[in-house]
PDB file of N, CA and C in Angstrom:
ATOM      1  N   UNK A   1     -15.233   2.088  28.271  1.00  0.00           N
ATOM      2  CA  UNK A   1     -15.157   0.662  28.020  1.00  0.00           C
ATOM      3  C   UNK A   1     -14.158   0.426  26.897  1.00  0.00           C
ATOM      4  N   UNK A   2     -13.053  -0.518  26.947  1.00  0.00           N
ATOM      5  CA  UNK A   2     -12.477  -1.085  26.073  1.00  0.00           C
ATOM      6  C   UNK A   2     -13.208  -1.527  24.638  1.00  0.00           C
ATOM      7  N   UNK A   3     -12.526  -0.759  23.832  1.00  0.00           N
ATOM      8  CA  UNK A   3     -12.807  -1.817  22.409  1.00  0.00           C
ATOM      9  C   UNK A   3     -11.898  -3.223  21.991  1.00  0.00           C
ATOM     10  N   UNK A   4     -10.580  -2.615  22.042  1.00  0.00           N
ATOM     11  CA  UNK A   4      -9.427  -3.257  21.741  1.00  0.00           C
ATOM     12  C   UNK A   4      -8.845  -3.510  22.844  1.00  0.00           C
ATOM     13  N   UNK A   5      -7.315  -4.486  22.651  1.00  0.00           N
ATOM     14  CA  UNK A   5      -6.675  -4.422  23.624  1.00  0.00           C
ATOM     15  C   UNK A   5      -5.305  -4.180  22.835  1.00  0.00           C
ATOM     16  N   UNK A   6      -4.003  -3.827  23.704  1.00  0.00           N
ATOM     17  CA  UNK A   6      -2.869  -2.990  22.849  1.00  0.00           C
ATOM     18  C   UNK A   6      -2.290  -4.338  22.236  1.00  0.00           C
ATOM     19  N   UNK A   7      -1.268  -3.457  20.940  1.00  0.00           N
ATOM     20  CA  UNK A   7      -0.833  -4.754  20.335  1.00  0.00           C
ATOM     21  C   UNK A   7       0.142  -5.909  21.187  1.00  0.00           C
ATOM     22  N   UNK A   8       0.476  -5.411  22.346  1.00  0.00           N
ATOM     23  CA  UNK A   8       1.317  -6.550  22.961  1.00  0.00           C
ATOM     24  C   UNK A   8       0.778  -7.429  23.855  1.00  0.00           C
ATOM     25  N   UNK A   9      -0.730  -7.078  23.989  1.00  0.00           N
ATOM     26  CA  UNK A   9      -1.347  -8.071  25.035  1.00  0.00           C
ATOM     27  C   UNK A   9      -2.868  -8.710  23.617  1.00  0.00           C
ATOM     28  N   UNK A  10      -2.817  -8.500  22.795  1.00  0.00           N
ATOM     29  CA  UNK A  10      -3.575  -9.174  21.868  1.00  0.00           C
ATOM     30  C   UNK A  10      -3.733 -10.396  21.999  1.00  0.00           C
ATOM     31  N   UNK A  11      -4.960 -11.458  21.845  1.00  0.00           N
ATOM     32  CA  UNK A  11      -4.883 -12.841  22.008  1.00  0.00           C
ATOM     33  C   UNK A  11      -4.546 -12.960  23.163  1.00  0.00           C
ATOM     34  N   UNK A  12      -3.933 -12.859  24.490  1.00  0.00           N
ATOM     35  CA  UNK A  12      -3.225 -13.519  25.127  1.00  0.00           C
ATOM     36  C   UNK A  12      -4.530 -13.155  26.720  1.00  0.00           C
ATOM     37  N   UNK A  13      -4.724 -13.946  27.581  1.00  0.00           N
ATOM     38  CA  UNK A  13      -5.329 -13.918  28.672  1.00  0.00           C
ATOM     39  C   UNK A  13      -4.719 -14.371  30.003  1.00  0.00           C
ATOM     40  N   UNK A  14      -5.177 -14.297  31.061  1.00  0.00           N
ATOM     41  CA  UNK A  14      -4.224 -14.553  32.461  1.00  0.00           C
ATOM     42  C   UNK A  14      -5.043 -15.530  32.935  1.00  0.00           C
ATOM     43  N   UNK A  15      -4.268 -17.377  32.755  1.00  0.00           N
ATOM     44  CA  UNK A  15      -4.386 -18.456  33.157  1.00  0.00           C
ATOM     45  C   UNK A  15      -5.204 -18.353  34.792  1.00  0.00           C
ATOM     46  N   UNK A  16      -4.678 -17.502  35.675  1.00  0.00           N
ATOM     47  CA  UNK A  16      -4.914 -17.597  36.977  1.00  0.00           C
ATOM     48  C   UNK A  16      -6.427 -17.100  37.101  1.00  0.00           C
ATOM     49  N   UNK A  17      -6.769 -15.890  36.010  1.00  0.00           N
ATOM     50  CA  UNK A  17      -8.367 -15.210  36.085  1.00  0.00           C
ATOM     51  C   UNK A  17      -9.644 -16.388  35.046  1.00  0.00           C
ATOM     52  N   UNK A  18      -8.665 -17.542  34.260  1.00  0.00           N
ATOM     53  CA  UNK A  18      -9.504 -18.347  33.438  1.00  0.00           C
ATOM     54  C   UNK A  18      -9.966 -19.282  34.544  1.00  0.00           C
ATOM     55  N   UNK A  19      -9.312 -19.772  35.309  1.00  0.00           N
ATOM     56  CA  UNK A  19      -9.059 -21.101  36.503  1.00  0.00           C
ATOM     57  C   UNK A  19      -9.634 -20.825  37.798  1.00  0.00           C
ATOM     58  N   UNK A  20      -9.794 -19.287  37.624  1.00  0.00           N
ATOM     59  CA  UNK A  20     -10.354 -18.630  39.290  1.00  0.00           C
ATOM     60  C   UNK A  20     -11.275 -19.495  40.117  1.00  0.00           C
ATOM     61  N   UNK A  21     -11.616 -19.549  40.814  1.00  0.00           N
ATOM     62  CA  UNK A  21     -12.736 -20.539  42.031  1.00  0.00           C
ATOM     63  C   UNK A  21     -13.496 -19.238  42.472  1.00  0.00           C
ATOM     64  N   UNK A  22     -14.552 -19.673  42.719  1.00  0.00           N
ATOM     65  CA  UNK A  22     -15.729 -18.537  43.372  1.00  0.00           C
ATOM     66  C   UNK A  22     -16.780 -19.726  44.038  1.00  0.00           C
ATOM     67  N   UNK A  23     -16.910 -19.246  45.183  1.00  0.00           N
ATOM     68  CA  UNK A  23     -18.485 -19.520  45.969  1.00  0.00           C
ATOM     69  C   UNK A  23     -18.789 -18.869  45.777  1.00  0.00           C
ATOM     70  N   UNK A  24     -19.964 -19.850  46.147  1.00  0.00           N
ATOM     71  CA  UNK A  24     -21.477 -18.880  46.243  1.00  0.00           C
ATOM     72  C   UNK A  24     -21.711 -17.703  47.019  1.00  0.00           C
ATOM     73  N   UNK A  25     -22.420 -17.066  46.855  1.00  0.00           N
ATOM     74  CA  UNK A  25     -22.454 -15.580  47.850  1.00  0.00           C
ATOM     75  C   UNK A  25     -21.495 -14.389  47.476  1.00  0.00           C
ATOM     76  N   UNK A  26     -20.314 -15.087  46.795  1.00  0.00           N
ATOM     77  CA  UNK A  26     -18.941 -13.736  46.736  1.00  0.00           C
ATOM     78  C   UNK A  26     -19.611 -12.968  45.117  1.00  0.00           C
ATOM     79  N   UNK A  27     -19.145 -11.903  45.730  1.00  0.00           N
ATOM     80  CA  UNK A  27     -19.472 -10.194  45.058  1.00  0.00           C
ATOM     81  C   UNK A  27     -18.431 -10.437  44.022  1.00  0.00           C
ATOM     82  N   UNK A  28     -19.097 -10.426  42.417  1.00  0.00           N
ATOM     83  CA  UNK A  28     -18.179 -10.084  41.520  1.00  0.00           C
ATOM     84  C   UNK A  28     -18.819  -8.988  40.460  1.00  0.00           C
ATOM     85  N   UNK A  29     -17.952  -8.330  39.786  1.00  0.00           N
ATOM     86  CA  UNK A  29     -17.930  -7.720  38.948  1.00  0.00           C
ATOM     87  C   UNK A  29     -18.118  -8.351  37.079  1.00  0.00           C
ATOM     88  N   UNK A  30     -18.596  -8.014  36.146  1.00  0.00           N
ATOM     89  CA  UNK A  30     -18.244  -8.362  35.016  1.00  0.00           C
ATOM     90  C   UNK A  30     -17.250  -7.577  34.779  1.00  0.00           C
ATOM     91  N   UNK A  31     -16.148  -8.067  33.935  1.00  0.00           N
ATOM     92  CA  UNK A  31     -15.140  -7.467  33.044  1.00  0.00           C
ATOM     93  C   UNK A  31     -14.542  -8.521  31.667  1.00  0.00           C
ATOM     94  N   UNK A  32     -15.081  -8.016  31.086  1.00  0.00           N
ATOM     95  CA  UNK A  32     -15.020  -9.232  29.782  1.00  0.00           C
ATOM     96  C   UNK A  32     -13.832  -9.125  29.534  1.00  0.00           C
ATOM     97  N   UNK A  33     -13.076 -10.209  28.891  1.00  0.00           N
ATOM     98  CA  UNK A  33     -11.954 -10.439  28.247  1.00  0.00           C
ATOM     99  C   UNK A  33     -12.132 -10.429  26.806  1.00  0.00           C
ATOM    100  N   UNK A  34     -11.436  -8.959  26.342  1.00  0.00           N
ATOM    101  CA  UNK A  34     -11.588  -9.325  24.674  1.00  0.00           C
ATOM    102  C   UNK A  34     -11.312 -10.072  24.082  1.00  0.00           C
ATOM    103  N   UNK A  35     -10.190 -11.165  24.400  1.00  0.00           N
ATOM    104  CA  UNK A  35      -9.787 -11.761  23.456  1.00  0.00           C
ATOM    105  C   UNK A  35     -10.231 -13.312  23.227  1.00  0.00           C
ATOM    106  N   UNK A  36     -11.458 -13.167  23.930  1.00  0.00           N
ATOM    107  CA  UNK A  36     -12.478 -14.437  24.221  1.00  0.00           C
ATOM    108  C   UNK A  36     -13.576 -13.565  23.584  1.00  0.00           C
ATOM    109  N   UNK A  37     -14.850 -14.820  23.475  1.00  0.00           N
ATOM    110  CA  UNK A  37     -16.160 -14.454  23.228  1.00  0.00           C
ATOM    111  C   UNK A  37     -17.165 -14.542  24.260  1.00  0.00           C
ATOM    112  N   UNK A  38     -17.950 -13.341  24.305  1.00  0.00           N
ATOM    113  CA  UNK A  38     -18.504 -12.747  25.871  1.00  0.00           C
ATOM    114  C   UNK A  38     -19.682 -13.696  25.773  1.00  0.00           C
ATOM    115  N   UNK A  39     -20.362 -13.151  24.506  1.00  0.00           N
ATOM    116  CA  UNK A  39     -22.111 -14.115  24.544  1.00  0.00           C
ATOM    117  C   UNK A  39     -23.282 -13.051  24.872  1.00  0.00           C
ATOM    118  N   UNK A  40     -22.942 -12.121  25.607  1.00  0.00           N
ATOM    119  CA  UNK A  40     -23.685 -11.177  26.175  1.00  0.00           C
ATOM    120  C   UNK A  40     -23.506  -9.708  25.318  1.00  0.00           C
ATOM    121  N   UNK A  41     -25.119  -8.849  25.781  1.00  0.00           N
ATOM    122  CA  UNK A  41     -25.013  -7.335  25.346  1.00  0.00           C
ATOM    123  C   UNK A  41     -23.452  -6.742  26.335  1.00  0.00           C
ATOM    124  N   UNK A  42     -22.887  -5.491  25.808  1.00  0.00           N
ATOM    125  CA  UNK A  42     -22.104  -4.296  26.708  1.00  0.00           C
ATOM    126  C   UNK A  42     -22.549  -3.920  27.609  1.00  0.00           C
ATOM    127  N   UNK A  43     -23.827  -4.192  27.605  1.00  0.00           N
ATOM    128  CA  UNK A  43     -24.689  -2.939  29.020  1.00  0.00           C
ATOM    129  C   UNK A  43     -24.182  -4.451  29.978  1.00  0.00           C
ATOM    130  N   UNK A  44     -23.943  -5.382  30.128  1.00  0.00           N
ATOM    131  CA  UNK A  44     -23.910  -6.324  30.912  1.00  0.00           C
ATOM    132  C   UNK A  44     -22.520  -5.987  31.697  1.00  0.00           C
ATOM    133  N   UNK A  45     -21.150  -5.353  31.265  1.00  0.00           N
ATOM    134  CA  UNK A  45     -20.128  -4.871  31.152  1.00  0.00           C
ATOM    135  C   UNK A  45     -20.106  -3.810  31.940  1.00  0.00           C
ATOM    136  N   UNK A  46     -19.056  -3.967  33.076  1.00  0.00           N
ATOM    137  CA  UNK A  46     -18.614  -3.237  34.606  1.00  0.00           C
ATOM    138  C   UNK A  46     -20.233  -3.715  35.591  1.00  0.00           C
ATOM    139  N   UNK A  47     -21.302  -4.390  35.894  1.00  0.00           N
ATOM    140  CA  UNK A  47     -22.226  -4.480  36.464  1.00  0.00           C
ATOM    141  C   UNK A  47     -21.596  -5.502  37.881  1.00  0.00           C
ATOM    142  N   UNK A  48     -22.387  -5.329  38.788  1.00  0.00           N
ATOM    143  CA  UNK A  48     -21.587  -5.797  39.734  1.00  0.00           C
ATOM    144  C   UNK A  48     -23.032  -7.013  39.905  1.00  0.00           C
ATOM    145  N   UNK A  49     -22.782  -8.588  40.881  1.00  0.00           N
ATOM    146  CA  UNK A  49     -23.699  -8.999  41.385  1.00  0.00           C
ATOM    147  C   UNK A  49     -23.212 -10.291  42.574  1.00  0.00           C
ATOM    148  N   UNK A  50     -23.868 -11.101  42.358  1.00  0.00           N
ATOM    149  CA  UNK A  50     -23.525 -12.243  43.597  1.00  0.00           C
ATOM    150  C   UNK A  50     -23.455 -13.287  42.778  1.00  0.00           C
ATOM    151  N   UNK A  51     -22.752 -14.837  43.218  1.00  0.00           N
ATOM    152  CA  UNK A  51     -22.321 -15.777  42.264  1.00  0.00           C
ATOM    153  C   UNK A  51     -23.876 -16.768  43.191  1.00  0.00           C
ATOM    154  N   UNK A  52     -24.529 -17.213  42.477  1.00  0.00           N
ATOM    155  CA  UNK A  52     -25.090 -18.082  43.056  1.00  0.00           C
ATOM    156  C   UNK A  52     -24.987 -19.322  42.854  1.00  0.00           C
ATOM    157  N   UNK A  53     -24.524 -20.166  42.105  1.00  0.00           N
ATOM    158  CA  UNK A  53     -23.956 -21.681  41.760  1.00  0.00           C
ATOM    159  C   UNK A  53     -23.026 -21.720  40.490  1.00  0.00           C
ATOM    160  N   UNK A  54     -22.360 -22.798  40.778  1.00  0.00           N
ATOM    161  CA  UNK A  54     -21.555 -23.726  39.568  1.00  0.00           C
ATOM    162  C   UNK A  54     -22.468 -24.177  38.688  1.00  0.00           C
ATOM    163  N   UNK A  55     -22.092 -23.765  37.543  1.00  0.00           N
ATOM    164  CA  UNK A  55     -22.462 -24.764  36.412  1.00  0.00           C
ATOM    165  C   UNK A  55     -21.576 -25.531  35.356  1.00  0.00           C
ATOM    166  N   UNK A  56     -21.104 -26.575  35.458  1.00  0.00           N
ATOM    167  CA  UNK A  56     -20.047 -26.462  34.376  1.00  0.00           C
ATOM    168  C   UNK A  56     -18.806 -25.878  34.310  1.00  0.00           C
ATOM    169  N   UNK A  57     -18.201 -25.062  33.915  1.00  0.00           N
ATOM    170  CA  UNK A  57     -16.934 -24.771  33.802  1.00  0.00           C
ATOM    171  C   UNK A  57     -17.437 -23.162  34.148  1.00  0.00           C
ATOM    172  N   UNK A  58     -18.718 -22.884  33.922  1.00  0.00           N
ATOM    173  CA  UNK A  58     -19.282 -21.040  34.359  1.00  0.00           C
ATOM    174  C   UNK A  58     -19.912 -20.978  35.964  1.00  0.00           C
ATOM    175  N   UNK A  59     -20.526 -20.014  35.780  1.00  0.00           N
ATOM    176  CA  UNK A  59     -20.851 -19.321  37.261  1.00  0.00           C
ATOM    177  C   UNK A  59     -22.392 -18.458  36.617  1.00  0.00           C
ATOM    178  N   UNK A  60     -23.194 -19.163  37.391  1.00  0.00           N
ATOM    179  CA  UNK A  60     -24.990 -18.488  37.456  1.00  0.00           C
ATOM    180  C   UNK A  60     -24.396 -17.093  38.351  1.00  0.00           C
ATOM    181  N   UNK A  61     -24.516 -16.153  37.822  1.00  0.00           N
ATOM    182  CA  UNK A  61     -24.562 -14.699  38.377  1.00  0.00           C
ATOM    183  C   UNK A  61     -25.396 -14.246  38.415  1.00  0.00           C
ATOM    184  N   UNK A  62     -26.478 -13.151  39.383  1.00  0.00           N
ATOM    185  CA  UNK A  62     -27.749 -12.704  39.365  1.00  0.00           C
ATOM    186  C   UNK A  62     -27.271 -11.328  39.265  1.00  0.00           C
ATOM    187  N   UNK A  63     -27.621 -10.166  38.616  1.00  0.00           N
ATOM    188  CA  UNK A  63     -27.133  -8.762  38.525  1.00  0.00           C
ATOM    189  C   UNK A  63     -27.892  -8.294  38.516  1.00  0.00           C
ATOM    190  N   UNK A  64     -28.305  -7.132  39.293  1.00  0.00           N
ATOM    191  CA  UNK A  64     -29.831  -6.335  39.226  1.00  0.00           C
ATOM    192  C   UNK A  64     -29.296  -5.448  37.434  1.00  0.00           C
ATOM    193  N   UNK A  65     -30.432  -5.568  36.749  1.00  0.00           N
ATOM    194  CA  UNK A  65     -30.171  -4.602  36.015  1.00  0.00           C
ATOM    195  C   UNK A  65     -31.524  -3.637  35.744  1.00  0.00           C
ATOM    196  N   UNK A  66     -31.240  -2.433  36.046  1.00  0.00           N
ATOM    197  CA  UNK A  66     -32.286  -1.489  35.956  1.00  0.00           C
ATOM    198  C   UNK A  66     -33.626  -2.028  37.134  1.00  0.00           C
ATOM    199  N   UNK A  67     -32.989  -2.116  37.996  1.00  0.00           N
ATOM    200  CA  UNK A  67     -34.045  -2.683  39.425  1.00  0.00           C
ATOM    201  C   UNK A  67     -34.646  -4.011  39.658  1.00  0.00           C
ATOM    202  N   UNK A  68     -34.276  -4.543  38.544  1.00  0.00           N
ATOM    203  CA  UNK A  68     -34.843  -6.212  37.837  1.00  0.00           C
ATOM    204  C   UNK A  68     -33.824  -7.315  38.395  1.00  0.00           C
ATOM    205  N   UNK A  69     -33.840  -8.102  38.806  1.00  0.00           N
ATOM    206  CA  UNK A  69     -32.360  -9.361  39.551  1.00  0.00           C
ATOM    207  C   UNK A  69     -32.995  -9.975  37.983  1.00  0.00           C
ATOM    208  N   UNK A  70     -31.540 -10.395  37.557  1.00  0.00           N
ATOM    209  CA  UNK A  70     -31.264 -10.916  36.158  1.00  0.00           C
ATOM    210  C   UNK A  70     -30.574 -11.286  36.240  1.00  0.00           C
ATOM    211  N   UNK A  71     -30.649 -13.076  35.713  1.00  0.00           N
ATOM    212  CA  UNK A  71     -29.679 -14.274  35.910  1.00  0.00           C
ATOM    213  C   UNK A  71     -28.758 -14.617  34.850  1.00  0.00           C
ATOM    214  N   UNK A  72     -27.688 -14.350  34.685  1.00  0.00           N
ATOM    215  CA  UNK A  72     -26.293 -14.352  33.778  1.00  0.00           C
ATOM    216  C   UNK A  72     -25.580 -16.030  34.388  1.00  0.00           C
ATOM    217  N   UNK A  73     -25.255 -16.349  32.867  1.00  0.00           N
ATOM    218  CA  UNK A  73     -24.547 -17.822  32.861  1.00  0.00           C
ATOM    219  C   UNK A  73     -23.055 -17.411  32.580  1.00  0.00           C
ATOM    220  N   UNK A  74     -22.291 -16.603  33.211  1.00  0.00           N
ATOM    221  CA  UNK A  74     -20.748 -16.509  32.751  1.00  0.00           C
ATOM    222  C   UNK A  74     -19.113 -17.135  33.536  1.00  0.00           C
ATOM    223  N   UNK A  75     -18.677 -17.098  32.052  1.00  0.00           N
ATOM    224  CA  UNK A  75     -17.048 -18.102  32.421  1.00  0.00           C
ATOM    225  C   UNK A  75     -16.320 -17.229  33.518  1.00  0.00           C
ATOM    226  N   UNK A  76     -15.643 -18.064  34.189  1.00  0.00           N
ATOM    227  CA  UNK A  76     -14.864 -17.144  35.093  1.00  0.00           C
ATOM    228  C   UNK A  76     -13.931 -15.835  34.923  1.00  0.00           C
ATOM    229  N   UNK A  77     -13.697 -15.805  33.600  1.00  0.00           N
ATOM    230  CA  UNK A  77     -12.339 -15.397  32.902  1.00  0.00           C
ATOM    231  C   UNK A  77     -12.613 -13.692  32.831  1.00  0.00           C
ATOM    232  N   UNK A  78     -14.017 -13.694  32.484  1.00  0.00           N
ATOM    233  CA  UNK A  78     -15.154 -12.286  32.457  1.00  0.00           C
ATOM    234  C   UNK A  78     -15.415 -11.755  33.658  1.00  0.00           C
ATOM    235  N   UNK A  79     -15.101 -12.583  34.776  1.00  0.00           N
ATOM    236  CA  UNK A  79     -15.443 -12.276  36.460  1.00  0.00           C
ATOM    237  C   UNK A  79     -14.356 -11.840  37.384  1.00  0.00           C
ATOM    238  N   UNK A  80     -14.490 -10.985  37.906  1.00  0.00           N
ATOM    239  CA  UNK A  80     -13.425 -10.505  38.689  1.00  0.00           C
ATOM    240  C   UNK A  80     -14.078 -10.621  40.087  1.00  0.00           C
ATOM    241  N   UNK A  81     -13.250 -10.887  41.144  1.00  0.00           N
ATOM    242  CA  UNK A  81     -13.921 -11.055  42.746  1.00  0.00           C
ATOM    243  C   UNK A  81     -13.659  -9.256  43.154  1.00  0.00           C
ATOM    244  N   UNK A  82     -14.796  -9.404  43.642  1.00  0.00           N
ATOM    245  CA  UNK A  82     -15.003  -7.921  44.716  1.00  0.00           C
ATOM    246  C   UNK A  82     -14.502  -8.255  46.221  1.00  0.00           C
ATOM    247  N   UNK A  83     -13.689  -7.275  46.519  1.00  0.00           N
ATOM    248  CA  UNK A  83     -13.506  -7.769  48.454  1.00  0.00           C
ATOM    249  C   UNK A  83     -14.164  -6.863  49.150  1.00  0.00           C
ATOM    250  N   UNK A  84     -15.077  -7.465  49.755  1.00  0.00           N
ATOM    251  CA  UNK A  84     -16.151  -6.957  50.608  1.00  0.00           C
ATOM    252  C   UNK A  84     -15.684  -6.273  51.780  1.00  0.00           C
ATOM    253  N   UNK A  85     -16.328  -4.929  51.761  1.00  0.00           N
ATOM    254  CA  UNK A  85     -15.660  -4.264  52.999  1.00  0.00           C
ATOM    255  C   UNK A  85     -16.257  -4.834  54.808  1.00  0.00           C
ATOM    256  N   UNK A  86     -15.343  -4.341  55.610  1.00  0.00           N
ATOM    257  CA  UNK A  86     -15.223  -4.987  56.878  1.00  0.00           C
ATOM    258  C   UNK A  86     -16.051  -3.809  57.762  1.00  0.00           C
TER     259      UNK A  86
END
């Protein structure tokens, strides 16, 4: 897991992963953006789950953690889309 990020990408984030769109149902990943504030523990960090609604400018995520479905309130910017195999 990342601590830092290198000195030439410091501060700076990718407009297109802040703005992303997700329905409901699509498979994402956490991947926090350091140079934002997460809100959440690390263990929450690389977990995969399903987007289940809009809230606001975030995304209700359910992530099993340790066999438990556990409901996460996160910004898009932390979310990466999974492409579901065929």
């Amino acid at each position: 897991m990342l601590k830092h990020k290198k000195p030439r990408t410091r501060g700076k984030f990718s407009f297109s992963r802040y703005f992303q769109k997700l329905q409901p149902g699509d498979s994402v990943a956490v991947a926090r953006e350091l140079s934002l504030k997460f809100g959440y523990s690390k263990r929450v960090q690389g977990r995969t789950g399903k987007v289940l609604e809009k809230r606001g400018a975030a995304y209700f995520v359910e992530i099993n953690d340790l066999g438990k479905p556990k409901k996460y309130l996160i910004k898009p910017i932390h979310l990466v889309k999974i492409q579901e195999a065929k």
